[in-house]
N, C-alpha and C. Protein backbone atom coordinates (compact mmCIF):
# COMPACT_ATOMS: atom_id res chain seq x y z
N UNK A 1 -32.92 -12.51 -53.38
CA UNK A 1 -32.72 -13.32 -52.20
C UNK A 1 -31.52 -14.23 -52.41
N UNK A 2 -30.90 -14.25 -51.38
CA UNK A 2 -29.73 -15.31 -51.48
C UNK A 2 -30.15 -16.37 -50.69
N UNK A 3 -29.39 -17.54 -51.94
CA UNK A 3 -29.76 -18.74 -51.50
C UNK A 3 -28.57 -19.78 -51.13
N UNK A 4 -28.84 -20.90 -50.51
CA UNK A 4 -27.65 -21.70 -50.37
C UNK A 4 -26.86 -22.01 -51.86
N UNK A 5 -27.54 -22.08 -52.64
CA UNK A 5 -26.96 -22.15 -54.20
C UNK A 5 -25.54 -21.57 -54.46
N UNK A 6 -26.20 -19.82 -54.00
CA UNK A 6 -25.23 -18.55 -54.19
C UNK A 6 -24.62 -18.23 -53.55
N UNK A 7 -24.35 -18.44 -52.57
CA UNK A 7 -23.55 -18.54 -51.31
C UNK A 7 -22.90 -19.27 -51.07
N UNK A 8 -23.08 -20.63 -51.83
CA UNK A 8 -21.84 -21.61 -51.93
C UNK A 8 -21.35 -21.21 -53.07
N UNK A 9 -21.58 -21.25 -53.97
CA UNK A 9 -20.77 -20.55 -55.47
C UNK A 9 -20.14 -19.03 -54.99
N UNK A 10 -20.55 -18.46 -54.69
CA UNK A 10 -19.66 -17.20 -54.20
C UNK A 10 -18.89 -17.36 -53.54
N UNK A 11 -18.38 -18.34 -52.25
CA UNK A 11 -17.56 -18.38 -51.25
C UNK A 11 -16.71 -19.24 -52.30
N UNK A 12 -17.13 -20.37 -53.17
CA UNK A 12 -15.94 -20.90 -53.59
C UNK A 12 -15.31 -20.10 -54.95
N UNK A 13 -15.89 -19.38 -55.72
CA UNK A 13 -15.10 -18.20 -55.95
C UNK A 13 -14.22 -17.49 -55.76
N UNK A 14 -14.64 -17.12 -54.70
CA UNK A 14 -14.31 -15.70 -53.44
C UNK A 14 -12.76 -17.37 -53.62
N UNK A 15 -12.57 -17.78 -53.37
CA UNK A 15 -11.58 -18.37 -52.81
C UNK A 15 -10.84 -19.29 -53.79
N UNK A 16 -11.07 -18.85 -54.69
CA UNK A 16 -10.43 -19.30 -55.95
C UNK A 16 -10.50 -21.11 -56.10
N UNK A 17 -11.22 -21.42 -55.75
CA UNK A 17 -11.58 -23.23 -55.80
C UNK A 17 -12.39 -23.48 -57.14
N UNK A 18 -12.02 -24.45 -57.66
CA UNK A 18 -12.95 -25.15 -59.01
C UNK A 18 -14.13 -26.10 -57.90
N UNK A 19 -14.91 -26.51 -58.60
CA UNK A 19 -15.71 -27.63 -58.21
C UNK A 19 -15.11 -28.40 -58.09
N UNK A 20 -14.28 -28.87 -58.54
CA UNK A 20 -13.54 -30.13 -58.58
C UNK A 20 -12.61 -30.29 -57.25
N UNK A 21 -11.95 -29.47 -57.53
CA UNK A 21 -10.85 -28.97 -55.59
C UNK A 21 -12.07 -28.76 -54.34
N UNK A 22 -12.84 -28.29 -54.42
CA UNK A 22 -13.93 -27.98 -53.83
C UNK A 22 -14.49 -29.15 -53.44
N UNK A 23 -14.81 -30.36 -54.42
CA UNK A 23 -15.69 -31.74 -54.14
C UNK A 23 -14.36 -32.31 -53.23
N UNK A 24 -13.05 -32.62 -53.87
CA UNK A 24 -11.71 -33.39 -53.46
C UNK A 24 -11.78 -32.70 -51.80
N UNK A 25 -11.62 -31.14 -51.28
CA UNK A 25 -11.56 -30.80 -50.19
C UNK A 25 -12.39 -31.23 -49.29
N UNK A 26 -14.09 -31.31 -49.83
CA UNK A 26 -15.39 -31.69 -48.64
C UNK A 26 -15.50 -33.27 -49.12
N UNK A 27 -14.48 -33.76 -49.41
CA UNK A 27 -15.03 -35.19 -49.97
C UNK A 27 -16.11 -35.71 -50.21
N UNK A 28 -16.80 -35.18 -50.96
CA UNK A 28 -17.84 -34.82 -51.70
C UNK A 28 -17.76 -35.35 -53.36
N UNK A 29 -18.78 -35.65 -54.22
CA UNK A 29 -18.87 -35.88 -55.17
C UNK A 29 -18.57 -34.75 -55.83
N UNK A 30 -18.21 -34.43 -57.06
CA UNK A 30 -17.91 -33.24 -58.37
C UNK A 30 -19.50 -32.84 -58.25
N UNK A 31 -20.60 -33.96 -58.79
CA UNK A 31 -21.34 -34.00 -58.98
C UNK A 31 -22.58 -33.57 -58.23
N UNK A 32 -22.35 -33.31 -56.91
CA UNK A 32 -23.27 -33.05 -55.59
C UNK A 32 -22.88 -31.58 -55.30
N UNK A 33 -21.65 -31.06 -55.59
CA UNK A 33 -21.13 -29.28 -55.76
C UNK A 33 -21.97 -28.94 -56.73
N UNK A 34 -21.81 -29.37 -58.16
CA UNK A 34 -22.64 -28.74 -59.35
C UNK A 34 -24.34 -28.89 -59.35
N UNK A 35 -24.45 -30.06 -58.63
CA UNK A 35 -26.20 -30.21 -58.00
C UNK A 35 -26.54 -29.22 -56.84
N UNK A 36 -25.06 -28.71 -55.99
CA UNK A 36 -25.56 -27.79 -55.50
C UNK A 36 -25.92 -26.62 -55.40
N UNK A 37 -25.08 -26.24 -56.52
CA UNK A 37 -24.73 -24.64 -57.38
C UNK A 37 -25.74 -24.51 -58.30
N UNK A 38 -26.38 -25.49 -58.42
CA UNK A 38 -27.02 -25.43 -59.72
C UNK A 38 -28.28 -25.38 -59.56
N UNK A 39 -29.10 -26.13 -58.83
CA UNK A 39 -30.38 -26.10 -58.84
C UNK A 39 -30.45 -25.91 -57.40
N UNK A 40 -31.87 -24.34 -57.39
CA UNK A 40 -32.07 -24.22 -56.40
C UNK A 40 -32.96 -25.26 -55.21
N UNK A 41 -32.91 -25.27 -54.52
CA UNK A 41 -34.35 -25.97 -53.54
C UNK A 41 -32.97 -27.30 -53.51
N UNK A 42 -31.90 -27.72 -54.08
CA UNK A 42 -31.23 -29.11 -53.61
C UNK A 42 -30.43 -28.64 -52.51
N UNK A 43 -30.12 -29.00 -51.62
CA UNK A 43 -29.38 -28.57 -50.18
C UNK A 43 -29.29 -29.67 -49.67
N UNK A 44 -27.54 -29.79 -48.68
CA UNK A 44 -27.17 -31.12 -48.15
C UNK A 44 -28.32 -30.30 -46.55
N UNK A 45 -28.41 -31.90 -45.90
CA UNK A 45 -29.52 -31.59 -44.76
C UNK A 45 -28.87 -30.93 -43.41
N UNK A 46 -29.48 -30.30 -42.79
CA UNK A 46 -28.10 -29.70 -41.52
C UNK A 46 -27.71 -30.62 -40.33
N UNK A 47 -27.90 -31.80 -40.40
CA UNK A 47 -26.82 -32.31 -39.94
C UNK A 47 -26.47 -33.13 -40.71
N UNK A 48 -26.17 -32.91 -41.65
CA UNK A 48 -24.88 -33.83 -42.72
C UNK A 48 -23.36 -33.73 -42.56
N UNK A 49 -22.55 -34.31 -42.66
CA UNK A 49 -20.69 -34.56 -42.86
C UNK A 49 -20.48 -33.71 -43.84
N UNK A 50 -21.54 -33.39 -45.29
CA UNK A 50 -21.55 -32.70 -46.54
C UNK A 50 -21.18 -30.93 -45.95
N UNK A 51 -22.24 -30.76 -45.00
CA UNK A 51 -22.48 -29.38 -44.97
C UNK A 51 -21.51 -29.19 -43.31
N UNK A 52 -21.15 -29.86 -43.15
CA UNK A 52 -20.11 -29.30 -41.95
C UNK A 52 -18.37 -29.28 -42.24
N UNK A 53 -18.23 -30.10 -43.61
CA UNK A 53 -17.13 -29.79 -44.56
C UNK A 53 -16.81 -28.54 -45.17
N UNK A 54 -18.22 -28.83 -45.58
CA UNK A 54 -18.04 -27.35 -46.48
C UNK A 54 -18.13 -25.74 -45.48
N UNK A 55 -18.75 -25.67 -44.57
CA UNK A 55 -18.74 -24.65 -43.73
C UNK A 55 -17.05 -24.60 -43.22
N UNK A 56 -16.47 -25.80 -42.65
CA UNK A 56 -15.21 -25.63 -42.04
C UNK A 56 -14.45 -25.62 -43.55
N UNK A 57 -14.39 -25.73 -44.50
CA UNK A 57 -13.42 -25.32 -45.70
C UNK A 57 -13.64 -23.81 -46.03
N UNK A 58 -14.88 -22.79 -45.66
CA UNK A 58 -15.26 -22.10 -45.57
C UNK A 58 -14.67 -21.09 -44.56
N UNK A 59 -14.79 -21.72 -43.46
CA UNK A 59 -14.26 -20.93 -42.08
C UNK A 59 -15.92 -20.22 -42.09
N UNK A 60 -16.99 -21.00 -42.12
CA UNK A 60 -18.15 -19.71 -42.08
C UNK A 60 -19.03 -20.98 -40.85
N UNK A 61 -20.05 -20.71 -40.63
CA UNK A 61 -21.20 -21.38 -39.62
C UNK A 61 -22.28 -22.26 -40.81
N UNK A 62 -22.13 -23.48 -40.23
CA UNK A 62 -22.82 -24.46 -40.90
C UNK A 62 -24.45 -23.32 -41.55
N UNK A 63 -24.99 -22.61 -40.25
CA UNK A 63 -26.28 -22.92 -40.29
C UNK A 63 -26.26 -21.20 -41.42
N UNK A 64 -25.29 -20.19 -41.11
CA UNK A 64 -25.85 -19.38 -42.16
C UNK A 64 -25.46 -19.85 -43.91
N UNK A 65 -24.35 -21.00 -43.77
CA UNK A 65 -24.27 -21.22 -45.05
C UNK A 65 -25.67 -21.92 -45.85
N UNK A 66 -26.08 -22.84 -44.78
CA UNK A 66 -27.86 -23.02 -45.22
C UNK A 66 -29.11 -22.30 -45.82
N UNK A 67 -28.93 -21.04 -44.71
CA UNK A 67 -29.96 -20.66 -44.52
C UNK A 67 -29.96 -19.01 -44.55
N UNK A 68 -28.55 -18.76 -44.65
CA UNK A 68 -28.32 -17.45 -44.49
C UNK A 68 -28.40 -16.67 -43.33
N UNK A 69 -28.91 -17.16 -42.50
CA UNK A 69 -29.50 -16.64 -40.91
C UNK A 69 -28.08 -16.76 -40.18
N UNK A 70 -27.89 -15.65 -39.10
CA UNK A 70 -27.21 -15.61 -38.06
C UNK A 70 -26.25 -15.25 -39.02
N UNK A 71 -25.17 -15.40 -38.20
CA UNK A 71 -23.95 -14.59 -38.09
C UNK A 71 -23.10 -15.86 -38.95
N UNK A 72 -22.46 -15.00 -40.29
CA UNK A 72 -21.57 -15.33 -41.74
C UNK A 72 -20.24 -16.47 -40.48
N UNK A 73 -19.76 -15.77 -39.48
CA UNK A 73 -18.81 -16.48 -39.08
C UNK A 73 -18.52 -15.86 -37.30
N UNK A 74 -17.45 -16.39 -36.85
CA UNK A 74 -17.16 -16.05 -35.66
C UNK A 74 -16.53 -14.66 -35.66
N UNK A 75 -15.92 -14.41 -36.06
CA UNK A 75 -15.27 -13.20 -36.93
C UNK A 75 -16.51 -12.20 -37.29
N UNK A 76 -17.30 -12.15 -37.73
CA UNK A 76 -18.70 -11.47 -37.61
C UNK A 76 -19.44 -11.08 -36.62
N UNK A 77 -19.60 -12.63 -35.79
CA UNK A 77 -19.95 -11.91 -34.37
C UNK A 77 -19.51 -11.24 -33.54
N UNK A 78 -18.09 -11.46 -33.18
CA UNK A 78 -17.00 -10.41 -32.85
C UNK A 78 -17.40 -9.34 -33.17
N UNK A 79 -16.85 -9.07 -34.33
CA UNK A 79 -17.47 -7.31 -34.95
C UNK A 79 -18.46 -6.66 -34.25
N UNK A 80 -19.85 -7.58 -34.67
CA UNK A 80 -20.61 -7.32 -33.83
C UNK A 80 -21.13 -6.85 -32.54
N UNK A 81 -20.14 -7.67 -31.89
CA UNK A 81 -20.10 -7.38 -30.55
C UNK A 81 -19.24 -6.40 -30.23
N UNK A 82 -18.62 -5.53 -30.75
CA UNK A 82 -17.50 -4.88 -30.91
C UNK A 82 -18.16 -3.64 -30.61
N UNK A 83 -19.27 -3.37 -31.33
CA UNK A 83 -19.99 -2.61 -31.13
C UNK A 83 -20.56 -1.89 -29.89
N UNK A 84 -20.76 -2.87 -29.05
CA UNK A 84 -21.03 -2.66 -27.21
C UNK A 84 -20.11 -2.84 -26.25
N UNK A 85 -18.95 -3.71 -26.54
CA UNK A 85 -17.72 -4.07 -25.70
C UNK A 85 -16.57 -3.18 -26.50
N UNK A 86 -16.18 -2.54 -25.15
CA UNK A 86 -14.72 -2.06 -25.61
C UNK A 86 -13.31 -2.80 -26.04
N UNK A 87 -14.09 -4.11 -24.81
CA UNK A 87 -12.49 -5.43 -25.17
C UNK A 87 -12.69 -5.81 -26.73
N UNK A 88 -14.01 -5.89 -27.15
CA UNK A 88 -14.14 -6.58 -28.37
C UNK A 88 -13.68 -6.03 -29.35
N UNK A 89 -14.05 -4.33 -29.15
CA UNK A 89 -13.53 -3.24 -30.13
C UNK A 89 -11.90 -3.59 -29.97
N UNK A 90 -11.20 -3.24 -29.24
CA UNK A 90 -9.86 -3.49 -29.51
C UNK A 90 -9.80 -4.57 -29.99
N UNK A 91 -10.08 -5.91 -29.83
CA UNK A 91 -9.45 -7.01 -30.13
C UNK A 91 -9.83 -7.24 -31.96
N UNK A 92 -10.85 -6.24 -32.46
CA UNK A 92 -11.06 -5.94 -33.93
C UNK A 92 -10.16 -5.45 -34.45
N UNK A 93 -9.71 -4.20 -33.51
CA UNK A 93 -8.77 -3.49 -34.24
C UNK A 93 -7.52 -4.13 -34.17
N UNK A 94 -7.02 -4.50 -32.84
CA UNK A 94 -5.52 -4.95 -33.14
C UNK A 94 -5.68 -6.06 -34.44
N UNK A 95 -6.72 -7.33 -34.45
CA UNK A 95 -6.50 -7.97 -35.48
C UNK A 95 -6.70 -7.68 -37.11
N UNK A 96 -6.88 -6.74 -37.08
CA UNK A 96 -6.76 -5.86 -38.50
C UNK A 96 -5.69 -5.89 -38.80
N UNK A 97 -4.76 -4.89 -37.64
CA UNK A 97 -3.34 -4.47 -38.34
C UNK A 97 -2.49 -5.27 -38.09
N UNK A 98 -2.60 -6.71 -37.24
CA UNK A 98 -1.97 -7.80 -37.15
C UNK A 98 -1.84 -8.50 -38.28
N UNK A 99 -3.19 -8.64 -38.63
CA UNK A 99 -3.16 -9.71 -39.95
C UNK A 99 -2.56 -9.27 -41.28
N UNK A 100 -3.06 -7.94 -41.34
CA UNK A 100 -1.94 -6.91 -42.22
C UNK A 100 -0.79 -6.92 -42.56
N UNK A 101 0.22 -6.72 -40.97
CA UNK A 101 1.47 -6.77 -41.26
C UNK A 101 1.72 -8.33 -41.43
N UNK A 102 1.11 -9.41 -40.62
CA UNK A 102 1.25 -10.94 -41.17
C UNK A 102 1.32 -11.44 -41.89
N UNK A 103 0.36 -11.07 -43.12
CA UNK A 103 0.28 -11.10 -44.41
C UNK A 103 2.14 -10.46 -45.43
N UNK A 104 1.93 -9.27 -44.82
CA UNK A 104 3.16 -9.05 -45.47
C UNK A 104 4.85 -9.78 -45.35
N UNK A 105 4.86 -10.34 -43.81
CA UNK A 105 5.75 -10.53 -43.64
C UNK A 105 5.89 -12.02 -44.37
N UNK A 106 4.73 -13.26 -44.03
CA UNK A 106 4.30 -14.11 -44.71
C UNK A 106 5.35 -14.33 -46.68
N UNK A 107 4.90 -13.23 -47.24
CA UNK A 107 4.93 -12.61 -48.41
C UNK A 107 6.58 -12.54 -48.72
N UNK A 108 6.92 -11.96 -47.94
CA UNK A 108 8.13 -11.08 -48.01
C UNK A 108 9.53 -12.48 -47.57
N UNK A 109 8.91 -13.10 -46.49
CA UNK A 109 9.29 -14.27 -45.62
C UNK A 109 9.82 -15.21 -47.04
N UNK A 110 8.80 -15.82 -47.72
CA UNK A 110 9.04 -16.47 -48.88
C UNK A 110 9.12 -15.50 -50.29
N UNK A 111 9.52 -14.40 -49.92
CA UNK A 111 10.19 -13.65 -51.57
C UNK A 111 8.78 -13.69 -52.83
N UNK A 112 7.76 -13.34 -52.32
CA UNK A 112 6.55 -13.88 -53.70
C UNK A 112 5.78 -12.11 -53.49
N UNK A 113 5.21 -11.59 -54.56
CA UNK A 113 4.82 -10.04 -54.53
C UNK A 113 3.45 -9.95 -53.58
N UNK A 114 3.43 -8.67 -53.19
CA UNK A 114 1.61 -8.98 -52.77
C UNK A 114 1.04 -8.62 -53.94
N UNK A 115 1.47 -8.76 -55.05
CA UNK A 115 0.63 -8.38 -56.23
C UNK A 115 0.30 -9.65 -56.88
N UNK A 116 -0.11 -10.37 -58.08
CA UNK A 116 0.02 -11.19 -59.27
C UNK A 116 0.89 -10.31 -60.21
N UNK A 117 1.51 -11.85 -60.78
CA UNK A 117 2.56 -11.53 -61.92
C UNK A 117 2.53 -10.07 -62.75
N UNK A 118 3.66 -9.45 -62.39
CA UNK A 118 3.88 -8.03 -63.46
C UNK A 118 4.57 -8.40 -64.81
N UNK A 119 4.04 -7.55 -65.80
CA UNK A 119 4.40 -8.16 -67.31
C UNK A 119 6.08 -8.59 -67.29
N UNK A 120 6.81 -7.51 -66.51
CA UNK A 120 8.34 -8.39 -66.40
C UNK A 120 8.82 -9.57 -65.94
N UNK A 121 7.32 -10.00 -65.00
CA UNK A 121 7.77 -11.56 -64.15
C UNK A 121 7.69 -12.25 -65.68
N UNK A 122 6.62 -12.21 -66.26
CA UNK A 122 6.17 -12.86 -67.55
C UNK A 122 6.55 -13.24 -68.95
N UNK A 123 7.79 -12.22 -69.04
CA UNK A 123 8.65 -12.38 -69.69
C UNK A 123 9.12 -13.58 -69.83
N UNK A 124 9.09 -14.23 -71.14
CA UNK A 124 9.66 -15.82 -71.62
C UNK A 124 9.17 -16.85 -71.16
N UNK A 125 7.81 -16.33 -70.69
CA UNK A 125 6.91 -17.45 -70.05
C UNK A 125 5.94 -17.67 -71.05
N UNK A 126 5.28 -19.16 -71.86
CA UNK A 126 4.36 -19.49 -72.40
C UNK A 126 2.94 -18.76 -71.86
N UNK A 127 1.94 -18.87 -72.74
CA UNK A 127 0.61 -18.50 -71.75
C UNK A 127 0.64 -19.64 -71.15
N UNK A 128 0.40 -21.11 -71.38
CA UNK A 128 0.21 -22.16 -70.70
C UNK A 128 1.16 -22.04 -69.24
N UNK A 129 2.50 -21.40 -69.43
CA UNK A 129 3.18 -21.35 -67.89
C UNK A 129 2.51 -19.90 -67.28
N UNK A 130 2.35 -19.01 -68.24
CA UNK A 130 1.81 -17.94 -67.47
C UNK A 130 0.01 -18.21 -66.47
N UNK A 131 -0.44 -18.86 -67.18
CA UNK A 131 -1.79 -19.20 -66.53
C UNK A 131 -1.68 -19.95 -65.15
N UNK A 132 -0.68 -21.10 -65.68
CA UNK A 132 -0.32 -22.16 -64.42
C UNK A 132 0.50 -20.91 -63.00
N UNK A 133 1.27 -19.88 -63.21
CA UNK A 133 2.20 -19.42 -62.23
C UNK A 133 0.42 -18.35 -61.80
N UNK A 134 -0.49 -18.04 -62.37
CA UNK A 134 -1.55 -17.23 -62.13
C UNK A 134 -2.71 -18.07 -61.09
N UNK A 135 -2.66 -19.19 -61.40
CA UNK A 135 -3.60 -20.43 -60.68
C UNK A 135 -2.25 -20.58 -59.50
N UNK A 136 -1.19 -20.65 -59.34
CA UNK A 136 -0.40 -21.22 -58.39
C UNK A 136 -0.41 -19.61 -57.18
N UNK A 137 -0.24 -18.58 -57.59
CA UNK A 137 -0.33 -17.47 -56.67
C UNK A 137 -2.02 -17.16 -56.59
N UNK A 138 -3.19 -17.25 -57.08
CA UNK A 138 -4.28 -17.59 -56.50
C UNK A 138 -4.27 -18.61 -55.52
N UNK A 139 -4.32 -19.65 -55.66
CA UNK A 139 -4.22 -20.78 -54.65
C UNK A 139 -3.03 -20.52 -52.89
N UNK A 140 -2.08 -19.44 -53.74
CA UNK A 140 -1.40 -19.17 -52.43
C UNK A 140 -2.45 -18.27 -51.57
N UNK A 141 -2.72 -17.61 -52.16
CA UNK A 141 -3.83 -16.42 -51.78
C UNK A 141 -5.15 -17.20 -51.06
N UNK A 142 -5.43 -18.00 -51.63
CA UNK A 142 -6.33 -18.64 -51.04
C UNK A 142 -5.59 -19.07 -49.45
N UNK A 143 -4.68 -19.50 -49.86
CA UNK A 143 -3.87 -20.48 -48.12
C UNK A 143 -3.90 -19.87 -47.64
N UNK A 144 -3.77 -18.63 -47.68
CA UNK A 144 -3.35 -17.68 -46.66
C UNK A 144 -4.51 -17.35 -46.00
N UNK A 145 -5.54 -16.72 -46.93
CA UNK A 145 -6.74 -16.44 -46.63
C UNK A 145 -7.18 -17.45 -45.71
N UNK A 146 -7.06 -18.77 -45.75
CA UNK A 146 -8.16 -20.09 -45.12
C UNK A 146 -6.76 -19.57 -43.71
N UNK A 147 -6.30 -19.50 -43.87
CA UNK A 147 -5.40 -19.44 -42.53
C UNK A 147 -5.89 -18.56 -41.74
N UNK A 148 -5.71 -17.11 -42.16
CA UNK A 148 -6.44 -16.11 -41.95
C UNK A 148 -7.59 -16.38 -41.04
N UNK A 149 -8.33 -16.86 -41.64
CA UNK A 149 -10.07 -17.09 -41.47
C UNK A 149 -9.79 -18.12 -39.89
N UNK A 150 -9.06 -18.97 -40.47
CA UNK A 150 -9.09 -20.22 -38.99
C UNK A 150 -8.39 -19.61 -37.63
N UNK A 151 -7.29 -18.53 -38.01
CA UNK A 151 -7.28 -17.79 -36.96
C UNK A 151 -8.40 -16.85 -36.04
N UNK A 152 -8.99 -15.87 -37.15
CA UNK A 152 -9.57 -15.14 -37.13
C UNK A 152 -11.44 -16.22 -35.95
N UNK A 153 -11.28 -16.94 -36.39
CA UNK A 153 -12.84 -18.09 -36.05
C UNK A 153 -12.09 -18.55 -34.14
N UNK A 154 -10.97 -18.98 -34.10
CA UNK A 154 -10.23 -19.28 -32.65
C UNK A 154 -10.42 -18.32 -31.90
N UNK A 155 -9.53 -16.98 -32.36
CA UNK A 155 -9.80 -15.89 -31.77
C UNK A 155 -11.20 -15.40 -31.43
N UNK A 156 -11.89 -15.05 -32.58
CA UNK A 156 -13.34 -14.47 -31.81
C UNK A 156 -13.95 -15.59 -30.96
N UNK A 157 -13.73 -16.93 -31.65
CA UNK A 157 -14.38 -17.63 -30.40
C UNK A 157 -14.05 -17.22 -29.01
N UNK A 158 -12.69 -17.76 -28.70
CA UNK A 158 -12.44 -17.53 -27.07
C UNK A 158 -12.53 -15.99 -26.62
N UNK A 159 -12.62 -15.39 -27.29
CA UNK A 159 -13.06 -13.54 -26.48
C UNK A 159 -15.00 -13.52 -26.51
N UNK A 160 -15.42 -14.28 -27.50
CA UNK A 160 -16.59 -14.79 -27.37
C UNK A 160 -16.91 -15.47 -25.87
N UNK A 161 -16.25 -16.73 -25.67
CA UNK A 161 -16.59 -17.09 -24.94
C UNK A 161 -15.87 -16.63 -23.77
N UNK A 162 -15.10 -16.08 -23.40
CA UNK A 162 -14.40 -15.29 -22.62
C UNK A 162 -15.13 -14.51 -21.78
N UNK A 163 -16.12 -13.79 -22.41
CA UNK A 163 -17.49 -12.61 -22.71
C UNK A 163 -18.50 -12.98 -21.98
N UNK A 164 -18.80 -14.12 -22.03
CA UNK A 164 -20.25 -15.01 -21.76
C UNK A 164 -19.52 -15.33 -20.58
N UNK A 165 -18.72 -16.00 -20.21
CA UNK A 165 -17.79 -16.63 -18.99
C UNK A 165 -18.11 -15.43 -17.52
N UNK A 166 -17.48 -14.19 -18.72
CA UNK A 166 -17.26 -12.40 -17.44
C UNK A 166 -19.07 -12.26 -17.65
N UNK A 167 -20.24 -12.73 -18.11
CA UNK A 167 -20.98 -12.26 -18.26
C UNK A 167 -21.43 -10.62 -18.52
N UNK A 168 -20.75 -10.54 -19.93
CA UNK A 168 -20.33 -9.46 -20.55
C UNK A 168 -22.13 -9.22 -21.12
């Protein structure tokens, strides 16, 4: 069973964050991340400032980061709905190969690989600089991603609500 525990430790994983960047982002204690990761049954309450930080640093829905229930994000429900609406289906697909080529151009825009460092970037680099240039293109990866995601949450919203509006 997944719990709020693992589901916050996986998303801040998934997104290359320490506890520490993680507490500094939800202005949050160090100490209230590792109380949260750590022992099961501790959970901020659902309507806390704690747990509506961390969902929007997330780009996910306060209440499945709780509880696991409902739909991971807006972007999910979309999908979802994608399934019965034809507008929704396209608007999945174009944002696939949108974000795709976005990503690349993004990439390409500022000269940085879509890969991590190849042993030739690495060349005459300390491990201490090689680790630091490995944490600095994670963290880009991450930006992009949270960008990604905050697009991706706008968009399905308003075709969401767009939907409900046409009484789709």
């Amino acid at each position: 069973m997944c719990t709020f525990a693992k589901r916050l430790k996986d998303l801040r994983i998934e997104r290359g964050l320490t506890q520490e960047k993680l507490a500094n982002l939800a202005d949050i204690s160090v100490r209230t991340i590792k109380r949260y990761e750590e022992k099961e049954g501790k959970y901020p309450q659902e309507s806390s400032q704690s747990l509506r930080n961390l969902a929007e640093i997330f780009g996910v829905y306060s209440t499945w980061l709780l509880t696991g229930k409902g739909y991971k994000n807006a972007w999910e429900e979309l999908q979802e709905s994608a399934k019965t609406s034809t507008t929704h289906k396209w608007v999945v697909e174009a944002r696939i190969k949108a974000l795709n080529e976005l990503k690349k151009d993004i990439l390409k825009y500022y000269h940085l690989p879509d890969t991590p460092l190849s042993s030739a970037d690495m060349e005459g680099m300390t491990h201490a600089q090689w680790e630091q240039a490995e944490k600095e293109y994670s963290l880009l990866n991450v930006t992009i991603n949270n960008i990604f995601n905050y697009m991706d949450m706008a968009v399905a919203n308003y075709h969401i609500r767009l939907s409900d509006m046409k009484g789709e």
